[in-house]
C-alpha atoms as a PDB file:
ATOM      1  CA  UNK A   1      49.232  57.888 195.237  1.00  0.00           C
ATOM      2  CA  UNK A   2      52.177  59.252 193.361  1.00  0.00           C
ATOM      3  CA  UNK A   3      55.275  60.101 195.869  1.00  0.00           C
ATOM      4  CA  UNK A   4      57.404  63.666 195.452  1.00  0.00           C
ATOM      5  CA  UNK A   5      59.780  61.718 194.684  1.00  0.00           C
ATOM      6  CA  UNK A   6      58.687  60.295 191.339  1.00  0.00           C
ATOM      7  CA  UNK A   7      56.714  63.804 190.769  1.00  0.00           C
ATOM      8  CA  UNK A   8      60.174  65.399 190.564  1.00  0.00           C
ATOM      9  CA  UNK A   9      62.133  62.701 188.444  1.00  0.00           C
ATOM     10  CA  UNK A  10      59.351  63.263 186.108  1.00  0.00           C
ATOM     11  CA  UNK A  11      59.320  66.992 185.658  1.00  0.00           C
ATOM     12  CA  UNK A  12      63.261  66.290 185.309  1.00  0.00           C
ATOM     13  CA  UNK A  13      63.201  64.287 182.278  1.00  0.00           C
ATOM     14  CA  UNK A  14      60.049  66.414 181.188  1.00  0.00           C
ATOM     15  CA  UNK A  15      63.094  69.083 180.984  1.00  0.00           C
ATOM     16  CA  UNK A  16      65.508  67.261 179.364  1.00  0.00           C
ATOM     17  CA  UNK A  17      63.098  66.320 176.753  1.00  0.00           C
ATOM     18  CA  UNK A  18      62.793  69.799 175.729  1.00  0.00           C
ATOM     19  CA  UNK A  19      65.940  70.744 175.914  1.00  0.00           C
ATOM     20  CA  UNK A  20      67.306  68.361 173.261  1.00  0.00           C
ATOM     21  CA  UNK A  21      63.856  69.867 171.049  1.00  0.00           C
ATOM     22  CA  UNK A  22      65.043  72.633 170.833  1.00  0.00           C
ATOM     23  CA  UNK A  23      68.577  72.229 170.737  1.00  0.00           C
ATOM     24  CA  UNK A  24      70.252  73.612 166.705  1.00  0.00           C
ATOM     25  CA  UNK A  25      71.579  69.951 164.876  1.00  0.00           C
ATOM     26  CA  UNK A  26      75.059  69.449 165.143  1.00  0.00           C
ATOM     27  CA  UNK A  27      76.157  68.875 161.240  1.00  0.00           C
ATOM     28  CA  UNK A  28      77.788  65.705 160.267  1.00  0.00           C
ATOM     29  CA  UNK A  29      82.137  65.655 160.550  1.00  0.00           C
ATOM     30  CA  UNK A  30      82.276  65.706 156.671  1.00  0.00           C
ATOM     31  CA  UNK A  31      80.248  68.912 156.424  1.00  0.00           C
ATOM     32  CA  UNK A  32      81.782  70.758 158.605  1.00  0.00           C
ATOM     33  CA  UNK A  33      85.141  69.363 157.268  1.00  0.00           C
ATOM     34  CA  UNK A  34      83.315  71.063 153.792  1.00  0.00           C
ATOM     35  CA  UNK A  35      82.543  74.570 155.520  1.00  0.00           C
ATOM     36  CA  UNK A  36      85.467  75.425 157.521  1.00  0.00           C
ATOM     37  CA  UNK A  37      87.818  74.289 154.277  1.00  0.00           C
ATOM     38  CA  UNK A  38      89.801  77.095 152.445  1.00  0.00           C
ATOM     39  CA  UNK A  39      88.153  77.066 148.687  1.00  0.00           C
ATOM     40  CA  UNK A  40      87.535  80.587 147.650  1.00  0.00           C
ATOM     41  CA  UNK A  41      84.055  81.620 146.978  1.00  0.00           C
ATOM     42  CA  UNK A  42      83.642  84.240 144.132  1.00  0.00           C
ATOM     43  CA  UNK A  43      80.324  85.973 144.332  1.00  0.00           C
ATOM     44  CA  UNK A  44      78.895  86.955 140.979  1.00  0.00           C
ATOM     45  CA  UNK A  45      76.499  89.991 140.610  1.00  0.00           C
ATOM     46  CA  UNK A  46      73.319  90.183 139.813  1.00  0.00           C
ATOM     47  CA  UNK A  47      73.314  92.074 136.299  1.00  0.00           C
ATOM     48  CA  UNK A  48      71.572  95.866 136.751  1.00  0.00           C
ATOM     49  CA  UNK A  49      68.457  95.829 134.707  1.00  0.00           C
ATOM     50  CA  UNK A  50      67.365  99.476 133.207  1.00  0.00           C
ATOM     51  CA  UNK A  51      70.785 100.177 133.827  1.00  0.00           C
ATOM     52  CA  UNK A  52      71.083 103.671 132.192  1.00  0.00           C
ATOM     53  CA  UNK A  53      74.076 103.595 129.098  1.00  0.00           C
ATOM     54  CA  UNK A  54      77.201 105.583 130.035  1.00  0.00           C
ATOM     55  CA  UNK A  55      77.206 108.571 128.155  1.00  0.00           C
ATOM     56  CA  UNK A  56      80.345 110.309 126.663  1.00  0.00           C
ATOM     57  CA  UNK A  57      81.179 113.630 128.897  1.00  0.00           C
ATOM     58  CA  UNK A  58      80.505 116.690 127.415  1.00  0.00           C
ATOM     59  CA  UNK A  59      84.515 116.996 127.376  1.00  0.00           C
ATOM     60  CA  UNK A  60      85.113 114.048 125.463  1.00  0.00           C
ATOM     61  CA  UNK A  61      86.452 114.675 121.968  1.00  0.00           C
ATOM     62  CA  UNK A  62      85.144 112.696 118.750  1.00  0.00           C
ATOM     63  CA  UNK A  63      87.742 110.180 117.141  1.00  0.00           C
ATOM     64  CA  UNK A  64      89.342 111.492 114.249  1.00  0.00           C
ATOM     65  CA  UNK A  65      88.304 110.524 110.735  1.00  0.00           C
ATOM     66  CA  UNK A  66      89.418 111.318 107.491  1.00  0.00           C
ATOM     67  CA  UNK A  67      87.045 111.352 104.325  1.00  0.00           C
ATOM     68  CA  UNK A  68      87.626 113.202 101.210  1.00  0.00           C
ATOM     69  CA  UNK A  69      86.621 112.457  97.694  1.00  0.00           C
ATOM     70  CA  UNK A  70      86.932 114.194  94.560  1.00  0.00           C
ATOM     71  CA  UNK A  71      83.880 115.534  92.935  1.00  0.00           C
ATOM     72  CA  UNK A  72      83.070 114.851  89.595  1.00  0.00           C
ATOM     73  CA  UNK A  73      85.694 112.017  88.631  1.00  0.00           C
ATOM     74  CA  UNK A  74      83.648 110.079  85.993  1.00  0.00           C
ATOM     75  CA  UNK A  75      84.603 106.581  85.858  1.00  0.00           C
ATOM     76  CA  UNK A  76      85.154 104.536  82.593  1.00  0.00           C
ATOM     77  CA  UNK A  77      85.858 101.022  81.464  1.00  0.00           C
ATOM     78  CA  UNK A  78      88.847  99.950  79.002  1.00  0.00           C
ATOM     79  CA  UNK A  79      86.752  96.866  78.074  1.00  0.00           C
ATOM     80  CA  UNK A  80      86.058  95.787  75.512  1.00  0.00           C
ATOM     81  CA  UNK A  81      88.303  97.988  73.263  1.00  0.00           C
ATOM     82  CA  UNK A  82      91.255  98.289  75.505  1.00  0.00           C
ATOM     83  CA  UNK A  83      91.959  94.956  76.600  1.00  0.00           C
ATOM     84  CA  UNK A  84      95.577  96.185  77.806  1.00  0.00           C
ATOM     85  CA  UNK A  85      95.005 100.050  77.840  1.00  0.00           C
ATOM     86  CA  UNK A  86      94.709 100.693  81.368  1.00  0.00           C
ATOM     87  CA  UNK A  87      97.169 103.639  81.350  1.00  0.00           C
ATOM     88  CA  UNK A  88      95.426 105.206  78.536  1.00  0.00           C
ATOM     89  CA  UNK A  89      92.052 105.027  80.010  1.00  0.00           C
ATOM     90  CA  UNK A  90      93.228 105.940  83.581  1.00  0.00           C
ATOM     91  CA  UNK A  91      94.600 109.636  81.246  1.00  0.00           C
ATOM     92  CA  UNK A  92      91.589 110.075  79.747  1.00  0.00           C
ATOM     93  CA  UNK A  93      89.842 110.173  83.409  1.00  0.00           C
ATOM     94  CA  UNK A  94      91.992 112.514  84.176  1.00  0.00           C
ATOM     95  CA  UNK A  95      92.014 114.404  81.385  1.00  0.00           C
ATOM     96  CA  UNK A  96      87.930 114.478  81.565  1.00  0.00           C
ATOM     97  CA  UNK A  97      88.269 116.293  84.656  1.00  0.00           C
ATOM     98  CA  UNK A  98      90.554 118.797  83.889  1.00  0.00           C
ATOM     99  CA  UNK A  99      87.789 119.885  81.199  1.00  0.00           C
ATOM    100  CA  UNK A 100      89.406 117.897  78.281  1.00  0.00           C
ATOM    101  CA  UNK A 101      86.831 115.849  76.379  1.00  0.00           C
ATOM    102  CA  UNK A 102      88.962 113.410  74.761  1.00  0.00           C
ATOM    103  CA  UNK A 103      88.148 109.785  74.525  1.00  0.00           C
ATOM    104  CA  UNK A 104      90.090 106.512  75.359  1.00  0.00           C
ATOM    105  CA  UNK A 105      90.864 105.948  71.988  1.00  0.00           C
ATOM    106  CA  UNK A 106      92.682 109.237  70.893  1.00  0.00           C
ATOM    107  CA  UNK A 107      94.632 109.057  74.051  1.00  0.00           C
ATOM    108  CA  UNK A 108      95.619 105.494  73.072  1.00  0.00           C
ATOM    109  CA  UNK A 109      96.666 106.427  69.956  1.00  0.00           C
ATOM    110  CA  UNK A 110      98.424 109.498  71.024  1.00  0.00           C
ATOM    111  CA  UNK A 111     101.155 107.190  73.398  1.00  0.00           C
ATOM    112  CA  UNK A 112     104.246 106.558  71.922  1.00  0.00           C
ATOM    113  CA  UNK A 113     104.468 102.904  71.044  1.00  0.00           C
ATOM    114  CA  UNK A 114     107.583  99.866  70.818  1.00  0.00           C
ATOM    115  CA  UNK A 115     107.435  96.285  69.723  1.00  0.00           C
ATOM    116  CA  UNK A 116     106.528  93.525  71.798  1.00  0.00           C
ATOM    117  CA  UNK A 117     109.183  91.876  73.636  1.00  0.00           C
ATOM    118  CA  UNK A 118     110.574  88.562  71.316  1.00  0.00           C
ATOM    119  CA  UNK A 119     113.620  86.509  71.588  1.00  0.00           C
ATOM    120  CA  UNK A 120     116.311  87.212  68.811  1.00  0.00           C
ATOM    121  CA  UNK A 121     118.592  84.832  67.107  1.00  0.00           C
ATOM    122  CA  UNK A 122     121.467  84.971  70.123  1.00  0.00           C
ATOM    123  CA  UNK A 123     118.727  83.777  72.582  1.00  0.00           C
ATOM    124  CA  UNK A 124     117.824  86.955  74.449  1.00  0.00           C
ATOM    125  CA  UNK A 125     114.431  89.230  74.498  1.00  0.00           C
ATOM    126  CA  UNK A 126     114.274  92.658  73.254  1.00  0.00           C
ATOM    127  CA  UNK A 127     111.588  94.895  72.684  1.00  0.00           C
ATOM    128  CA  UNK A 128     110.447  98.418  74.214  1.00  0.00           C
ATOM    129  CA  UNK A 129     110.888 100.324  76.787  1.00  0.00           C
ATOM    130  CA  UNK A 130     107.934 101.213  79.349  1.00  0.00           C
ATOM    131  CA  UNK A 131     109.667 104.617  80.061  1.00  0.00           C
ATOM    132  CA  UNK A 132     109.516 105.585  76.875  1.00  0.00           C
ATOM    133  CA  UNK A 133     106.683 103.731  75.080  1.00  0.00           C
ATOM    134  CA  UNK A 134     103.971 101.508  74.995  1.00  0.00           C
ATOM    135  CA  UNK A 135     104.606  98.272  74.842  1.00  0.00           C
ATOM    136  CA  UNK A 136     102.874  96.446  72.203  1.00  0.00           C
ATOM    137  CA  UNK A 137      99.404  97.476  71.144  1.00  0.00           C
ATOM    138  CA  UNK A 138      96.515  98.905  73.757  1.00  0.00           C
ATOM    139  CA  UNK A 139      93.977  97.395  71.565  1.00  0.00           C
ATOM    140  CA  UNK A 140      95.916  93.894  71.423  1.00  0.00           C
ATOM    141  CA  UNK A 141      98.651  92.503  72.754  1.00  0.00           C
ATOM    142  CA  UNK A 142     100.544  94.651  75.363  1.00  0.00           C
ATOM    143  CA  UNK A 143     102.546  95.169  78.409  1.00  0.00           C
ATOM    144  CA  UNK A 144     101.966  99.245  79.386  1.00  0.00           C
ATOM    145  CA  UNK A 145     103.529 101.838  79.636  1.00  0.00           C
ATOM    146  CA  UNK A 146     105.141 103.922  82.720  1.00  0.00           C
ATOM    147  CA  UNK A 147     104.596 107.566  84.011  1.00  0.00           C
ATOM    148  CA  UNK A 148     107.485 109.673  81.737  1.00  0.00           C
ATOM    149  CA  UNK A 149     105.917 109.358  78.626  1.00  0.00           C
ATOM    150  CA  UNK A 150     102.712 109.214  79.748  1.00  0.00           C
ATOM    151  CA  UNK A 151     102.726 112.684  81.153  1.00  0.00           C
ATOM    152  CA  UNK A 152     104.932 113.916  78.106  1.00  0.00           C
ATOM    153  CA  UNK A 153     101.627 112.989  76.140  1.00  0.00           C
ATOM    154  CA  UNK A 154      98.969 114.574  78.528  1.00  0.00           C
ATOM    155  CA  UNK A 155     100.995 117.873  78.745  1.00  0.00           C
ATOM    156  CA  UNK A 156     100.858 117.918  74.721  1.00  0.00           C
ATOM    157  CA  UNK A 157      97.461 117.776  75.197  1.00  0.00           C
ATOM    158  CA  UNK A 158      96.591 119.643  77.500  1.00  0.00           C
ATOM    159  CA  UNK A 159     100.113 121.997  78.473  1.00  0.00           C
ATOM    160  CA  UNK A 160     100.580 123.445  81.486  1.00  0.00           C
ATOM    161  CA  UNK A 161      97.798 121.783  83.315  1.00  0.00           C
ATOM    162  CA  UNK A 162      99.459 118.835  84.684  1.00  0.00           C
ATOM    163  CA  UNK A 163     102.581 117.840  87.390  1.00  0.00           C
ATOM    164  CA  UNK A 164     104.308 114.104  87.235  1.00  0.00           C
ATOM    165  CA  UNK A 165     104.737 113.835  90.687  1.00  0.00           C
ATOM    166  CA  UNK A 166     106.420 110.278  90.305  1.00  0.00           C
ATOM    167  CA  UNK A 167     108.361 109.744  93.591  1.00  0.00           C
ATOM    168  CA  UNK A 168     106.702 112.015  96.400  1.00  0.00           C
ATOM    169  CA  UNK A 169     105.662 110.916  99.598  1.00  0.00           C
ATOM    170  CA  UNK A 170     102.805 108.703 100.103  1.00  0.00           C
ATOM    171  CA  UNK A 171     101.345 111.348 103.020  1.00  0.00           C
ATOM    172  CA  UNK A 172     101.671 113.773  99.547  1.00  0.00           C
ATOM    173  CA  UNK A 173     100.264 111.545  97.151  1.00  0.00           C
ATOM    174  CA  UNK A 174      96.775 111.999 100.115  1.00  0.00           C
ATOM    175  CA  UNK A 175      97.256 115.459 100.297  1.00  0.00           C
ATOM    176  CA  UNK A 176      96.575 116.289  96.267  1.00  0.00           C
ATOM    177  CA  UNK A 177      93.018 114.747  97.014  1.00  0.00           C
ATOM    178  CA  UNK A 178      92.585 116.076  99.885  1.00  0.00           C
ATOM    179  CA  UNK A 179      92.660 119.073  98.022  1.00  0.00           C
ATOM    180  CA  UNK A 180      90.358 117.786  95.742  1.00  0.00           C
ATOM    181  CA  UNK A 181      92.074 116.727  92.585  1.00  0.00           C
ATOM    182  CA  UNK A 182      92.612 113.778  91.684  1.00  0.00           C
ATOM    183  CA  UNK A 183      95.519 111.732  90.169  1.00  0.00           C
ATOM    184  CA  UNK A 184      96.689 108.976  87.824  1.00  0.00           C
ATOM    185  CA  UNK A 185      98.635 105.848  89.720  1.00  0.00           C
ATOM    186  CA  UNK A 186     100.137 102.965  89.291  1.00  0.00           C
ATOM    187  CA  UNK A 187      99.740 100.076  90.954  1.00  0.00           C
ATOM    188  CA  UNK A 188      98.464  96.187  90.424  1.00  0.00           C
ATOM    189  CA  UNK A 189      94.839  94.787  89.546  1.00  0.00           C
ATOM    190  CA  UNK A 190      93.207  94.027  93.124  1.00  0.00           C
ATOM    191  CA  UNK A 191      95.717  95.595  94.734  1.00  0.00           C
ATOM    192  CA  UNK A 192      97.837  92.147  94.395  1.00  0.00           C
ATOM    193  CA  UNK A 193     101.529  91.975  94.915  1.00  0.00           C
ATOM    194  CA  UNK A 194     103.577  92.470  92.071  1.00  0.00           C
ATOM    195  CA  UNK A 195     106.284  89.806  90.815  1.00  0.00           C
ATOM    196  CA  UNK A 196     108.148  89.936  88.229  1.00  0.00           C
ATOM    197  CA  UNK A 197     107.234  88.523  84.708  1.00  0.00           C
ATOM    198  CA  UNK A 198     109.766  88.923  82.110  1.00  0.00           C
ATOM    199  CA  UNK A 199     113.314  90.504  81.610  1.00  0.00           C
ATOM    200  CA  UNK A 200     114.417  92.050  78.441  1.00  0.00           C
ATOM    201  CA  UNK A 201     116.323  94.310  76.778  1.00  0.00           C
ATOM    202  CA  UNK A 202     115.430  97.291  74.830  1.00  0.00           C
ATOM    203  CA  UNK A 203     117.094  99.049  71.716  1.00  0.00           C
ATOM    204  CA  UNK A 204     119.891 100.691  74.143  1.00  0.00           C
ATOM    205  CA  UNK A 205     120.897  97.672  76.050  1.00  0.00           C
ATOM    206  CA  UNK A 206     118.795  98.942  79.265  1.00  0.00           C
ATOM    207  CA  UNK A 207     117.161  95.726  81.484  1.00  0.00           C
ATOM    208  CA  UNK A 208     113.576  96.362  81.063  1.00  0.00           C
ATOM    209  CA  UNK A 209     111.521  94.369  84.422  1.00  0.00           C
ATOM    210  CA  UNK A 210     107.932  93.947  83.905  1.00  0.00           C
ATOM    211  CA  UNK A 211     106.099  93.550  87.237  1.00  0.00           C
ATOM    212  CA  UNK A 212     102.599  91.930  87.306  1.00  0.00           C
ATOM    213  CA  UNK A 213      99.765  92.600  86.966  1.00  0.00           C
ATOM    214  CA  UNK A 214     100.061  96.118  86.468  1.00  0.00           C
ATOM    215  CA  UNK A 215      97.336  98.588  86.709  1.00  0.00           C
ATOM    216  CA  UNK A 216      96.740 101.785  86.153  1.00  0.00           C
ATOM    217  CA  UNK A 217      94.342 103.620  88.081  1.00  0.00           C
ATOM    218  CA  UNK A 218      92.508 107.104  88.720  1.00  0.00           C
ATOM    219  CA  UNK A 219      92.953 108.051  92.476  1.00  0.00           C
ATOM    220  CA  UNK A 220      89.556 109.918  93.105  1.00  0.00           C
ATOM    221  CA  UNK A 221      89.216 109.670  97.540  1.00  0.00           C
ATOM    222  CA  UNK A 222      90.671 107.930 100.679  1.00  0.00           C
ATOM    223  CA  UNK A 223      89.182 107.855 104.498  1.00  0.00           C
ATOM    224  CA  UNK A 224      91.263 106.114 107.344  1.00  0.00           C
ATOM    225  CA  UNK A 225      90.764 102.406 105.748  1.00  0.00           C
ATOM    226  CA  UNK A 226      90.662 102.622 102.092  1.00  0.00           C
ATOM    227  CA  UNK A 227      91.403 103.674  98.850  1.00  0.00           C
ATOM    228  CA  UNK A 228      88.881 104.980  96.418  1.00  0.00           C
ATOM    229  CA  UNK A 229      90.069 104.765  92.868  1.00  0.00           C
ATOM    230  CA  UNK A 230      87.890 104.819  89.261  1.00  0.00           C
ATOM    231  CA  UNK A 231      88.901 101.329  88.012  1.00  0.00           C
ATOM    232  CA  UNK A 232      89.656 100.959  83.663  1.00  0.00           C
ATOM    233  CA  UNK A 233      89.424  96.859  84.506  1.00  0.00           C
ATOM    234  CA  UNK A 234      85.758  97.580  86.038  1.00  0.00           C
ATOM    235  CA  UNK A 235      84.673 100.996  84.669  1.00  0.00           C
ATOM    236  CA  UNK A 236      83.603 101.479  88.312  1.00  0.00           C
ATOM    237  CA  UNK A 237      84.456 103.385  91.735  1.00  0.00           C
ATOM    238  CA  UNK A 238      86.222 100.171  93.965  1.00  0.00           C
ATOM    239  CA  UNK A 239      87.835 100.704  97.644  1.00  0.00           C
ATOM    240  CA  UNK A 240      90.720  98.913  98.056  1.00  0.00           C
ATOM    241  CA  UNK A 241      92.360  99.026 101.895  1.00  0.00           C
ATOM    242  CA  UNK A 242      94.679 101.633 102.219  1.00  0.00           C
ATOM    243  CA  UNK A 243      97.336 100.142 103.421  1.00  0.00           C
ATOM    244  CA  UNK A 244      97.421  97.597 100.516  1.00  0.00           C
ATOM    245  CA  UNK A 245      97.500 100.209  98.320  1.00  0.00           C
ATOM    246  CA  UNK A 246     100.394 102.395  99.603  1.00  0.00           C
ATOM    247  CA  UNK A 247     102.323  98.892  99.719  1.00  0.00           C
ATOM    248  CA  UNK A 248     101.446  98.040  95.991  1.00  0.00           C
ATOM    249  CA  UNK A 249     101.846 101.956  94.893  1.00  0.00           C
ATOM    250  CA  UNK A 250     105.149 102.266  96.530  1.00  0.00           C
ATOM    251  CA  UNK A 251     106.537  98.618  95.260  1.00  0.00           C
ATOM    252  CA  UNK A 252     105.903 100.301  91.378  1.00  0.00           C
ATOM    253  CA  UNK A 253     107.724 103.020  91.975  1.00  0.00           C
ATOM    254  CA  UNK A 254     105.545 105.559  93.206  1.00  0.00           C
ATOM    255  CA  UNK A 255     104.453 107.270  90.204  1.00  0.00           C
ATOM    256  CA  UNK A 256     101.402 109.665  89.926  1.00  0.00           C
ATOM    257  CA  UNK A 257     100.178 112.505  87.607  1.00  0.00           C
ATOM    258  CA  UNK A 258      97.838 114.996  88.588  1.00  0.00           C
ATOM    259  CA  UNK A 259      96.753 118.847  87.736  1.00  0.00           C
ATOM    260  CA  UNK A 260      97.971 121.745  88.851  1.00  0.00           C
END
């Protein structure tokens, strides 16, 4: 027969058994070390799905954005039978608009035209002057020819109807097509960065620098990035980045032609 004694020293460890049960684990020293340590923890969100897109107030304003383009600015190619008449093909594009039909050719053979630049017996090269004529041939060999007697030719042609505005701002330049006309420029093929070629002298002692590769071109539209121009090397509409081209335009001088 089991005593009260033993009874109760067995309900006692009975107890402690189910006390350590149900007792929570003490964690290891390392993790705790772990837990209770200082390292930041970022918490990264869930992403919102169906999330619904942020829509402009009704107060917000549209960005501004420029676009104009001249109407009716017909493009045409020098090639094949102006290899170097850029500047007379450019004319004739603006000439067509103004209501002239002339062709490249009589406006090529309408510009005043000097020799070729050689070197003479002391050494030195001579030849024309691009200020006051073509130099060399349009159909051949040639350098070009520069905004003074250019316009002194389309104003023969057709007088009164055109304006050499050859030094105005480029902000100006924008503002004749913006009023939709468009205008004869100089500048470079592809917009490149002109360097100089060839020194000479003409018939009156003046230094003549040619810059290449010179282009002329028909300025027909412009937005906030580019240029639109009717190209003679191409015989097409190109867009040329309009900051290249105000660099290039302004670096030959700035000269333009348009109608009044």
């Amino acid at each position: 027969m089991i005593s009260l004694k033993k009874i109760l020293c067995l309900l006692l460890a009975l107890g402690i058994f189910i006390c350590l049960a149900l007792a929570k684990p003490t964690a290891p020293a390392v993790e705790q070390a772990v837990t209770a340590s200082s390292v930041p923890v970022f918490e990264i969100a869930e992403p919102r799905l169906n999330a619904p897109d942020r829509q402009p107030s009704a107060d917000a304003s549209p960005p501004s954005e420029h676009h104009y383009q001249v109407e009716d600015a017909a493009a045409i190619s020098q090639l094949p039978e102006l290899p170097n008449g850029c500047e007379a093909v450019a004319a004739t594009m603006l000439l067509n608009w103004a209501g002239l039909p002339v062709t490249k050719e009589e406006v090529a053979d309408a510009l005043p035209r000097g020799e070729m630049p050689t070197e003479n017996e002391d050494g030195a090269f001579v030849g024309g002057n691009p200020e006051d004529v073509f130099v060399g041939n349009p159909y051949d060999a040639g350098y070009g020819i520069y905004h003074k007697p250019v316009f002194f030719t389309l104003n023969s042609l057709l007088p009164g109807r055109l304006t050499d505005i050859t030094g105005t701002s480029f902000e100006n330049l924008l503002s004749v097509i913006a009023a939709g006309k468009p205008a004869m420029i100089w500048a470079t093929e592809h917009m490149d960065t002109p360097y100089l070629d060839l020194e000479w002298q003409d018939d009156e002692d003046r230094l003549v620098e040619w810059y290449q590769p010179e282009h002329a071109l028909l300025l027909t539209g412009w937005d906030d990035d580019y240029a639109y121009m009717n190209d003679p090397m191409t015989g097409q509409q190109e867009a040329y980045a309009l900051s290249d081209f105000k660099h290039v335009w302004e670096l030959m001088g700035s000269q333009a032609i348009t109608v009044n």
